[in-house]
C-alpha atoms as a PDB file:
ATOM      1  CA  UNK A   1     135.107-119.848  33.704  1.00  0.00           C
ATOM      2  CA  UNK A   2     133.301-116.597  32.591  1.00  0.00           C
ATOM      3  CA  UNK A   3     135.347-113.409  32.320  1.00  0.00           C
ATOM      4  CA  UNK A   4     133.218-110.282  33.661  1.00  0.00           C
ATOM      5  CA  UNK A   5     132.630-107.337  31.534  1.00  0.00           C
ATOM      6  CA  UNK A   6     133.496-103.622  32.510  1.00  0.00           C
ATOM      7  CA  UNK A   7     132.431-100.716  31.195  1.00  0.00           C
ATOM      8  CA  UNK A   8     134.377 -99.323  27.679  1.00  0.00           C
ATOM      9  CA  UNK A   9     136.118 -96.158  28.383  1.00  0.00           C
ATOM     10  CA  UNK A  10     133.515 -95.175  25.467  1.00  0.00           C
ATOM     11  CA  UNK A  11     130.564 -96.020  28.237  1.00  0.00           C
ATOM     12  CA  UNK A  12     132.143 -93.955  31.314  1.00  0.00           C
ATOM     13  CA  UNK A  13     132.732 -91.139  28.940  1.00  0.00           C
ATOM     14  CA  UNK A  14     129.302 -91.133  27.602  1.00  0.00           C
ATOM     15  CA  UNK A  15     128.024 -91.239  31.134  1.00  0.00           C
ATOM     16  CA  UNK A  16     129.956 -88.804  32.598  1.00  0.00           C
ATOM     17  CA  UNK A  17     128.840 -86.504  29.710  1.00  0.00           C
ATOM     18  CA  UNK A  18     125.006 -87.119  30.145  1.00  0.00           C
ATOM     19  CA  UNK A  19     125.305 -85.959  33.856  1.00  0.00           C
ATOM     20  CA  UNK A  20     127.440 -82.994  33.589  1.00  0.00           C
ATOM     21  CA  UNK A  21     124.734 -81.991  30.927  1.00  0.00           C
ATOM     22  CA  UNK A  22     122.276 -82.733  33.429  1.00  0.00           C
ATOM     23  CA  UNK A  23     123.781 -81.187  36.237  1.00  0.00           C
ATOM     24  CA  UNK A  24     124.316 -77.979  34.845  1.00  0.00           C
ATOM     25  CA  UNK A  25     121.129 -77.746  33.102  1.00  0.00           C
ATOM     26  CA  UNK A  26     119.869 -78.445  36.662  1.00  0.00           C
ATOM     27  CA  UNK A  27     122.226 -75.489  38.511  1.00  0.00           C
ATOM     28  CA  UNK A  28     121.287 -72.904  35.456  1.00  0.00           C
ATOM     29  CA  UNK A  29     117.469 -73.467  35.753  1.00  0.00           C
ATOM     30  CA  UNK A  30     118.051 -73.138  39.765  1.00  0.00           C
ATOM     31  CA  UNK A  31     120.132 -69.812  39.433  1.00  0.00           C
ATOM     32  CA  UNK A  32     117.989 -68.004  36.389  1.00  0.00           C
ATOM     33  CA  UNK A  33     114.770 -68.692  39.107  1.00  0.00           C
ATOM     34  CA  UNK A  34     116.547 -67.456  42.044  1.00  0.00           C
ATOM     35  CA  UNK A  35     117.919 -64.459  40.003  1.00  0.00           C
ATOM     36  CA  UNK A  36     114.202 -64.104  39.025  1.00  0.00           C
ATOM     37  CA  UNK A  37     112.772 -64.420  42.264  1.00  0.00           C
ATOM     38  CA  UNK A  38     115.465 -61.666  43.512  1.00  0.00           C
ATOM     39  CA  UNK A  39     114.742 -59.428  40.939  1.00  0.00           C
ATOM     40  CA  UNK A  40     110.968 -59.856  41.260  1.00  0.00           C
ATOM     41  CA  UNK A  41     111.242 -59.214  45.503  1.00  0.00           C
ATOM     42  CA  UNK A  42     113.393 -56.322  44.329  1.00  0.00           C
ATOM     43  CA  UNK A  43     111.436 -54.642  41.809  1.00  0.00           C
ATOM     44  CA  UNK A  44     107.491 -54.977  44.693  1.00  0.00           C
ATOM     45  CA  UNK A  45     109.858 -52.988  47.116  1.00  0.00           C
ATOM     46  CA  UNK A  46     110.966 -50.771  45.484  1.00  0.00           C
ATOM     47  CA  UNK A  47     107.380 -50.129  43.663  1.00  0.00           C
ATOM     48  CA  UNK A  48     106.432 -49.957  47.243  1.00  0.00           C
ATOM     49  CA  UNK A  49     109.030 -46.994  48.261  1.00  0.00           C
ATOM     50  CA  UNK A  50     107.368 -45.117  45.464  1.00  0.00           C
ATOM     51  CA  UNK A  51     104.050 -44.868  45.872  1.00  0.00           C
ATOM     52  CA  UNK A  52     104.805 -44.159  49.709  1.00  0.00           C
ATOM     53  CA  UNK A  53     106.158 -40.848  48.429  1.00  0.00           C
ATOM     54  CA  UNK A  54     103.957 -40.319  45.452  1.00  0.00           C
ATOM     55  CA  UNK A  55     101.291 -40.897  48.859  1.00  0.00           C
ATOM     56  CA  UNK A  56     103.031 -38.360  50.887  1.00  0.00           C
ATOM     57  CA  UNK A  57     103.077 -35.807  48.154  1.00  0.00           C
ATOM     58  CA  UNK A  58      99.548 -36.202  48.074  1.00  0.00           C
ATOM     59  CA  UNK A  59      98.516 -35.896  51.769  1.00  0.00           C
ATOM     60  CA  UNK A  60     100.313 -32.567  51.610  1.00  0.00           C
ATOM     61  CA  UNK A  61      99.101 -31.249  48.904  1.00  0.00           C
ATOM     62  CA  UNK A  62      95.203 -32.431  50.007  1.00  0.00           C
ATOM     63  CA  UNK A  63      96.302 -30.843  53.255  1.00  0.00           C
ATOM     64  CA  UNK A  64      96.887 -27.284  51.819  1.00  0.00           C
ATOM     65  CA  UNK A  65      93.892 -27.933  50.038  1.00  0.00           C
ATOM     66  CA  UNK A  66      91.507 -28.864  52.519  1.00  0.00           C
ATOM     67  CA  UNK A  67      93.251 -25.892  54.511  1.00  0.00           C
ATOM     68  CA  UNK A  68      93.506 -23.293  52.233  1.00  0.00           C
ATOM     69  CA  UNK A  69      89.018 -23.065  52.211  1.00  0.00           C
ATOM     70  CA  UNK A  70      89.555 -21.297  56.182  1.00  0.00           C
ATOM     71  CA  UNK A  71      92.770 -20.338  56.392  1.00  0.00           C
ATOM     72  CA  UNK A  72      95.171 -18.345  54.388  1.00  0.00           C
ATOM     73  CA  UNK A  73      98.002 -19.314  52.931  1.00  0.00           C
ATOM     74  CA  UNK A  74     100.578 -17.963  55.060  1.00  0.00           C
ATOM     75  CA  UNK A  75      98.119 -19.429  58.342  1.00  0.00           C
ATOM     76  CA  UNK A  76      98.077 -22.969  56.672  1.00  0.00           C
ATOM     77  CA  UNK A  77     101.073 -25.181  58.012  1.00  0.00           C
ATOM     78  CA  UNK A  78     100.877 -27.710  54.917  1.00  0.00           C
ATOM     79  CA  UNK A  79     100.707 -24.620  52.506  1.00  0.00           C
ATOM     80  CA  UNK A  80     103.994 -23.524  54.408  1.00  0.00           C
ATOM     81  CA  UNK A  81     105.181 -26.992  53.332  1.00  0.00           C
ATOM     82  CA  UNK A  82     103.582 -27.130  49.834  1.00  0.00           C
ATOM     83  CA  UNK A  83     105.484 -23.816  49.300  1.00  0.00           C
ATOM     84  CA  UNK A  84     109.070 -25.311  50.731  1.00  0.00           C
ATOM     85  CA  UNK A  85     108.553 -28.365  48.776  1.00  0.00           C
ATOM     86  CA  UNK A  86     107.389 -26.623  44.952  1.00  0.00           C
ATOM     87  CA  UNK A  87     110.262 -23.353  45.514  1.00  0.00           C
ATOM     88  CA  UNK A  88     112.575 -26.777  44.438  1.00  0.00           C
ATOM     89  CA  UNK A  89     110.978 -26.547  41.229  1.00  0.00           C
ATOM     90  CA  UNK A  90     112.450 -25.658  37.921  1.00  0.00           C
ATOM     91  CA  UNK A  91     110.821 -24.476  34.734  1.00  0.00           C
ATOM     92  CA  UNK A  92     109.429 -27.209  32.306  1.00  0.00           C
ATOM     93  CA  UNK A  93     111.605 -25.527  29.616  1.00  0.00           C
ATOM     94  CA  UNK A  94     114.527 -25.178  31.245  1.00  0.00           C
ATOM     95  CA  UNK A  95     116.295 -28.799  31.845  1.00  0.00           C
ATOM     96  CA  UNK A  96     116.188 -31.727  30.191  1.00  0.00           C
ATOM     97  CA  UNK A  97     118.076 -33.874  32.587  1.00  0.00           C
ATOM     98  CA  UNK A  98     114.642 -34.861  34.322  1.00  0.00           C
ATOM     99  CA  UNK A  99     112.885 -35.930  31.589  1.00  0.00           C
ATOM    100  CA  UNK A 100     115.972 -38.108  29.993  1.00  0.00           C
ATOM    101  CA  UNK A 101     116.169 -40.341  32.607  1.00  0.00           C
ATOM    102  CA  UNK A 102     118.121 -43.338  31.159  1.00  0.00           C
ATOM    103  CA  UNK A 103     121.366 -43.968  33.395  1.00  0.00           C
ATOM    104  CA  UNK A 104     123.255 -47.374  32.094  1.00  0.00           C
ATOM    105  CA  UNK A 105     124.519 -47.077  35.631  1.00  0.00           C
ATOM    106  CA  UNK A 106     123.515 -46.028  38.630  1.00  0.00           C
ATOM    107  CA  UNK A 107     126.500 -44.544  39.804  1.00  0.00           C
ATOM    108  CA  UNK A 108     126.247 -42.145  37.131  1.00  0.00           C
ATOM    109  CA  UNK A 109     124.189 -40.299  39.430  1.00  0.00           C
ATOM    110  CA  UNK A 110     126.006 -39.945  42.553  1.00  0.00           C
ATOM    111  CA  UNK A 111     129.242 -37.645  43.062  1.00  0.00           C
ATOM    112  CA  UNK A 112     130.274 -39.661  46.323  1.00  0.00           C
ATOM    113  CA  UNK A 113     129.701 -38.764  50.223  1.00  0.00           C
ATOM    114  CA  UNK A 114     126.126 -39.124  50.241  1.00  0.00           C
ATOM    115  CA  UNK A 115     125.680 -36.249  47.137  1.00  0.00           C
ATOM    116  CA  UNK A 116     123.803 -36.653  44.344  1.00  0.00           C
ATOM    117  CA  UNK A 117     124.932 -35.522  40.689  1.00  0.00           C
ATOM    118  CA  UNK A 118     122.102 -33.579  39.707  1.00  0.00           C
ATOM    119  CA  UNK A 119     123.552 -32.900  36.047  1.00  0.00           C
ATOM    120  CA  UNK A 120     122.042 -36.394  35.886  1.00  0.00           C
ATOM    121  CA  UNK A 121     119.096 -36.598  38.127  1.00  0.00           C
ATOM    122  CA  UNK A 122     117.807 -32.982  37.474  1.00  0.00           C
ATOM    123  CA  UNK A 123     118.457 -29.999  39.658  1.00  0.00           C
ATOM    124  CA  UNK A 124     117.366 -29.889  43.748  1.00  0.00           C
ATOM    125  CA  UNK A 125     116.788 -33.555  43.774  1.00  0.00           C
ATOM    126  CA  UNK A 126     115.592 -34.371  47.710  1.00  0.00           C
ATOM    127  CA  UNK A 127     112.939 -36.937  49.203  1.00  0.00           C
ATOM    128  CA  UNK A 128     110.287 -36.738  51.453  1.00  0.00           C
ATOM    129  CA  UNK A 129     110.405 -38.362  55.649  1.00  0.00           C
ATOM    130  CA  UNK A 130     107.219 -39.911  55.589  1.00  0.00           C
ATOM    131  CA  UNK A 131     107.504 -40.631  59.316  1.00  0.00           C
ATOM    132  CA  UNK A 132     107.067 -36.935  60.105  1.00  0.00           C
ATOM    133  CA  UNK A 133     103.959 -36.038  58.485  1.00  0.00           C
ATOM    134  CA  UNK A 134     102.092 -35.197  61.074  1.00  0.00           C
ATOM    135  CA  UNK A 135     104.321 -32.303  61.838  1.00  0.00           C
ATOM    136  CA  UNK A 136     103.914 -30.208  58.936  1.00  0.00           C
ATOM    137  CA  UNK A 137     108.001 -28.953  59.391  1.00  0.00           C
ATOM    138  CA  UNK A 138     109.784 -28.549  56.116  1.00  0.00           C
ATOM    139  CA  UNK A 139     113.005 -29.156  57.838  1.00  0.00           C
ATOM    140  CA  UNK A 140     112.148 -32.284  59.612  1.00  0.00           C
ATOM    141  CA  UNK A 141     110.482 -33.699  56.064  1.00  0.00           C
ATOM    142  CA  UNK A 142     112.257 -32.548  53.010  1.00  0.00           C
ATOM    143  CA  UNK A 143     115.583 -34.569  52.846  1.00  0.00           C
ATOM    144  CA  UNK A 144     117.200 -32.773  50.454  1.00  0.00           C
ATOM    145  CA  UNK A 145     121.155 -32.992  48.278  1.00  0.00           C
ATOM    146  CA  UNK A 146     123.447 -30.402  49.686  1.00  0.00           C
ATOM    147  CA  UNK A 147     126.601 -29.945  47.619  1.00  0.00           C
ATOM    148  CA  UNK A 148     127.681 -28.809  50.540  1.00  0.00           C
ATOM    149  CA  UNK A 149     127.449 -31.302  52.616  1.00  0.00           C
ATOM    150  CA  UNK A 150     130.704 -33.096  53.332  1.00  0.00           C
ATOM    151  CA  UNK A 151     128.782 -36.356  54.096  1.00  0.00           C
ATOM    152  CA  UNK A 152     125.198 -36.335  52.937  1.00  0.00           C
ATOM    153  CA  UNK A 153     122.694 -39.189  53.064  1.00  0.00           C
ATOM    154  CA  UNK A 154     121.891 -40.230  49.180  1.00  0.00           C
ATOM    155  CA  UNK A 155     124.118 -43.324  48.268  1.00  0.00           C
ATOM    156  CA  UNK A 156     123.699 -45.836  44.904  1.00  0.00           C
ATOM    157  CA  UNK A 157     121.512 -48.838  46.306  1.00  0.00           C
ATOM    158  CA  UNK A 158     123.296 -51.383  47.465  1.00  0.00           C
ATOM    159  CA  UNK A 159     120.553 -54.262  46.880  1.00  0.00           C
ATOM    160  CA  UNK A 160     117.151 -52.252  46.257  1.00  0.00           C
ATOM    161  CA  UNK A 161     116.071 -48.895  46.714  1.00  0.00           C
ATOM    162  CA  UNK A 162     115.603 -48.042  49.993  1.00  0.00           C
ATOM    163  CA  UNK A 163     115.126 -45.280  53.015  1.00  0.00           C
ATOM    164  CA  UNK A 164     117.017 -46.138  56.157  1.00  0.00           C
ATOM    165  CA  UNK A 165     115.931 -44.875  59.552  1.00  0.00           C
ATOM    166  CA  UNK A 166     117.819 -45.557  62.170  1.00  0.00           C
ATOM    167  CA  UNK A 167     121.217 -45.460  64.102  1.00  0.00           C
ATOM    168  CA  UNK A 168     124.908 -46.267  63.093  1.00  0.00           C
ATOM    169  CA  UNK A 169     125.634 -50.113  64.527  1.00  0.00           C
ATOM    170  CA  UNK A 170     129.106 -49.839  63.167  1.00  0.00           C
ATOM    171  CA  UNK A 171     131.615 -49.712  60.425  1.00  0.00           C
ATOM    172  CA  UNK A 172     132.121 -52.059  57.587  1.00  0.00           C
ATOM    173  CA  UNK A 173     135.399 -53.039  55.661  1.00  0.00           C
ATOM    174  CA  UNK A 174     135.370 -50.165  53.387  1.00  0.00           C
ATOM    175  CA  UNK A 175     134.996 -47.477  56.005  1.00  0.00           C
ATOM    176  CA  UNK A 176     131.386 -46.706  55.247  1.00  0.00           C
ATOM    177  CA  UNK A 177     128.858 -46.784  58.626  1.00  0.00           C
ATOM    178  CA  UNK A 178     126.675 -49.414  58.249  1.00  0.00           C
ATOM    179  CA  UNK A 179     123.124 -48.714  60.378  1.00  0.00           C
ATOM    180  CA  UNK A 180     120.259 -50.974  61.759  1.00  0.00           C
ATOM    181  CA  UNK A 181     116.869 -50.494  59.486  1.00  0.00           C
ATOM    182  CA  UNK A 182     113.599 -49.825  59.573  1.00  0.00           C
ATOM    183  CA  UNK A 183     112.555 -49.240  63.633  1.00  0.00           C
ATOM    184  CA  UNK A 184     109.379 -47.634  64.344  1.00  0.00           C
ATOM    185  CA  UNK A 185     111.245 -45.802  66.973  1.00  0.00           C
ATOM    186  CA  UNK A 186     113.506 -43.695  64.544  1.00  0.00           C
ATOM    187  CA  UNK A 187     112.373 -40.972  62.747  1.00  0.00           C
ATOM    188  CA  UNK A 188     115.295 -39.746  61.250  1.00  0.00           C
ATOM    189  CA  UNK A 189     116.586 -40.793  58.207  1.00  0.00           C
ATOM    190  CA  UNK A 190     120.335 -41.896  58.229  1.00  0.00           C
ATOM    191  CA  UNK A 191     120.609 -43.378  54.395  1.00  0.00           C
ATOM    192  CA  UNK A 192     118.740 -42.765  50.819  1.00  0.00           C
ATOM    193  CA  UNK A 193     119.671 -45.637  48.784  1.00  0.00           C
ATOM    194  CA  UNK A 194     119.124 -45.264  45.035  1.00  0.00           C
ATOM    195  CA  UNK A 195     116.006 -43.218  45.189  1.00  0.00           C
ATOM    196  CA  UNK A 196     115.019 -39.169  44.919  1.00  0.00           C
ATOM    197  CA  UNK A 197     112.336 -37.047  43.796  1.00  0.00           C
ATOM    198  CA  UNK A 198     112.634 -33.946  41.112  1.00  0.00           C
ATOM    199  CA  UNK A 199     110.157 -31.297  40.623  1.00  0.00           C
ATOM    200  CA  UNK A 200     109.048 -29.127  37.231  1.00  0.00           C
ATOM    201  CA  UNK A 201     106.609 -26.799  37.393  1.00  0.00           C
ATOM    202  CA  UNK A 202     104.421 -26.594  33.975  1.00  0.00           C
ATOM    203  CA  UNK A 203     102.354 -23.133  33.251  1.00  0.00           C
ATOM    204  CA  UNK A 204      99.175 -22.208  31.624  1.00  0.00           C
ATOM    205  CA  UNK A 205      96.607 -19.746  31.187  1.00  0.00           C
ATOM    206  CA  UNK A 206      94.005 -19.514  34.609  1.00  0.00           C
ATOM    207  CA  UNK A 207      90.391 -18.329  34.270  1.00  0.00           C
ATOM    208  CA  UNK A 208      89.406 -16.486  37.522  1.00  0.00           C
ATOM    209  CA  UNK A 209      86.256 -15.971  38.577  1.00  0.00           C
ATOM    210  CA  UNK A 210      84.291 -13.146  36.399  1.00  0.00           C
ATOM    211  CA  UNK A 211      86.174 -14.464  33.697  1.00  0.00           C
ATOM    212  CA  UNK A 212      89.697 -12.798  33.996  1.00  0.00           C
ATOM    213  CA  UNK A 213      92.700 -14.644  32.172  1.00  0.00           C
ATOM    214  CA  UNK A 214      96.024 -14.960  33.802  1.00  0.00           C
ATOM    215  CA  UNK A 215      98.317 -15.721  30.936  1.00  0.00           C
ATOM    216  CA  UNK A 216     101.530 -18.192  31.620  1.00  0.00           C
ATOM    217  CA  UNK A 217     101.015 -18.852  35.132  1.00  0.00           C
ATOM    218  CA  UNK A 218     102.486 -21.467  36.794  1.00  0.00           C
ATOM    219  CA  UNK A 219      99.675 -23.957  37.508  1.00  0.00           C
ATOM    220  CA  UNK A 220     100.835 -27.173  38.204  1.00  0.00           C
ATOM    221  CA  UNK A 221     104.025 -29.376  39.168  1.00  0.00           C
ATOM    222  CA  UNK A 222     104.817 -32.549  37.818  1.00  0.00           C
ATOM    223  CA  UNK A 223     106.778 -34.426  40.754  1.00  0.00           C
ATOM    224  CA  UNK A 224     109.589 -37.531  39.181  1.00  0.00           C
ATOM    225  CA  UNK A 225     110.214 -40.056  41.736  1.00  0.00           C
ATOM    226  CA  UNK A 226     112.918 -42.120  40.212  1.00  0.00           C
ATOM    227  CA  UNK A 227     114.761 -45.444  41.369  1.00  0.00           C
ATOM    228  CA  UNK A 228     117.889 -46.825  40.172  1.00  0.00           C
ATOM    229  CA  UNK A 229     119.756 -50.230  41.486  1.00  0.00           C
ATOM    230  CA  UNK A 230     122.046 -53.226  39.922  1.00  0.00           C
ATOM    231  CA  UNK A 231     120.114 -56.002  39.807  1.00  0.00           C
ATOM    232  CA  UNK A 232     121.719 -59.438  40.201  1.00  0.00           C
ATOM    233  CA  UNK A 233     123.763 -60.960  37.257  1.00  0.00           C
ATOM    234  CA  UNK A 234     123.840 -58.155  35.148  1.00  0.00           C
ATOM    235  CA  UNK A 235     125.567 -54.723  34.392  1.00  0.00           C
ATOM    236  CA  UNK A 236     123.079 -52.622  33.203  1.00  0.00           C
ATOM    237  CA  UNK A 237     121.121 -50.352  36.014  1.00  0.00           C
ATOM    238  CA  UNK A 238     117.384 -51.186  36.836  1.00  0.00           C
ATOM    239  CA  UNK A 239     115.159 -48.266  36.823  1.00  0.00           C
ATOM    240  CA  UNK A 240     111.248 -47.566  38.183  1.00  0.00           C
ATOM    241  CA  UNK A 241     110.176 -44.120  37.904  1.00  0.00           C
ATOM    242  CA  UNK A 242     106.683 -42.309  38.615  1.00  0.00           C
ATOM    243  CA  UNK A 243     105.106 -38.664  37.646  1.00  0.00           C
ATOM    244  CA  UNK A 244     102.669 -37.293  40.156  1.00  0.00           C
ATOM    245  CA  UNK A 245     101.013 -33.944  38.973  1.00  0.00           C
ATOM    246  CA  UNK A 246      99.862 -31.686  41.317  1.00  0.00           C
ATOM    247  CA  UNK A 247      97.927 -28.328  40.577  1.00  0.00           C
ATOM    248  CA  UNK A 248      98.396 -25.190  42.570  1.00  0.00           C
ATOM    249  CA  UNK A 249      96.294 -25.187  45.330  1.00  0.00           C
ATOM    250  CA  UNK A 250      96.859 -21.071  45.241  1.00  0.00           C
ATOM    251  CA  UNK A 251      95.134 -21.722  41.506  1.00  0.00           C
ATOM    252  CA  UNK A 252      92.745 -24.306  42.528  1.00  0.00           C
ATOM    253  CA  UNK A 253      90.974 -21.675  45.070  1.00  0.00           C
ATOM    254  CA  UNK A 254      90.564 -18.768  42.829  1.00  0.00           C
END
């Protein structure tokens, strides 16, 4: 009679060993591409919320533009904007919060209830409603931090950057409303999630016609549309940020 051979404790050791190795060489390859797939969906969208309001500046600044050749400036209803928008604007010289725009975290730059701490972001931080364009009204487009405001609208991302038009649905488990996103219906925004716009105006000396020098005058403003968000697995913030310069359009038509 034979006897039958089991495996050694040695063997079922060794075996166990090989597919735990396996296994979680197998869930880490699976997490590190869903963490980069996140972070890849994350960083298009919130690319995308940028140039929508890099855009926007734009269109009203062409506007004026286009406007200002029949019109005068006080008759032109995107210079009435233009003007709204740039009196936000502080001196090149005279902060230095804009242009050292590292925050390890984003909450860094928010004071809580919807308010933005614009020792950090830069002073008269706001953001543009792209969804009311067409009518040319500074108070239906600029969104812009109060510090008066006992609930205001700019809150650290929660997943992405994002702008939230829409309607309160309800209340979550920490008290804050939660609201439905992105209807064509709304126009209103309800929620700024880890995005806002600073503005610096730059100067320099303007030839007018005949050949006249104005010395120092303020010619241009450079526009910072920053983002800020956690991205998944880590604890450092995530940052995209874009400059749009934009001349005068009072200097352009001299």
């Amino acid at each position: 009679m034979h006897k039958l051979k089991g495996d050694t404790l040695i063997e079922v050791a060794l075996a166990i060993g090989i597919f735990s190795l396996v296994a979680i060489t197998v869930v880490s390859v699976v997490s590190a591409s869903l963490t980069g797939a996140q972070s890849a969906l994350e960083t298009t969208v919130t690319r995308e919320e940028l140039d929508a309001q890099a855009e926007a500046l734009r269109f009203i600044h062409d506007s004026y533009v286009s406007g200002s050749q029949s019109k005068k400036v006080t008759e032109n209803i995107y210079g009435k904007l233009w003007t709204a928008i740039t009196a936000r604007a502080v001196p090149e010289d005279s902060t230095t919060a804009v242009l050292d725009y590292n925050p390890q975290t984003c909450s860094s730059l928010y004071n809580g209830n919807g308010i933005l701490n614009t020792t950090n972001t830069g002073p008269n931080p706001f953001i543009i409603n792209t969804r009311e364009l067409s009518t040319a009204d500074p108070d239906k487009i600029i969104v812009a931090n109060k510090a008066s405001d006992t609930k205001g609208v700019f809150y650290e991302a929660i997943t992405y950057p994002r702008i939230i038009y829409g309607d309160i649905i309800g209340s979550g488990s920490d008290g804050e409303d939660l609201y439905s996103q992105v209807s064509s219906e709304y126009k209103e925004i309800k929620r700024i999630e880890g995005i806002f716009i600073t503005v610096v105006s730059g100067k320099s000396d303007i030839v007018k016609d005949g050949g006249a020098t104005i010395n120092n005058e303020t010619a241009y403003y450079d526009f910072y549309i920053r983002s800020c968000w956690m991205p998944p697995n880590t604890d450092r913030a995530s940052t995209i940020s874009t400059v749009v310069r934009l001349y005068d359009p009072a200097v352009i038509v001299y």
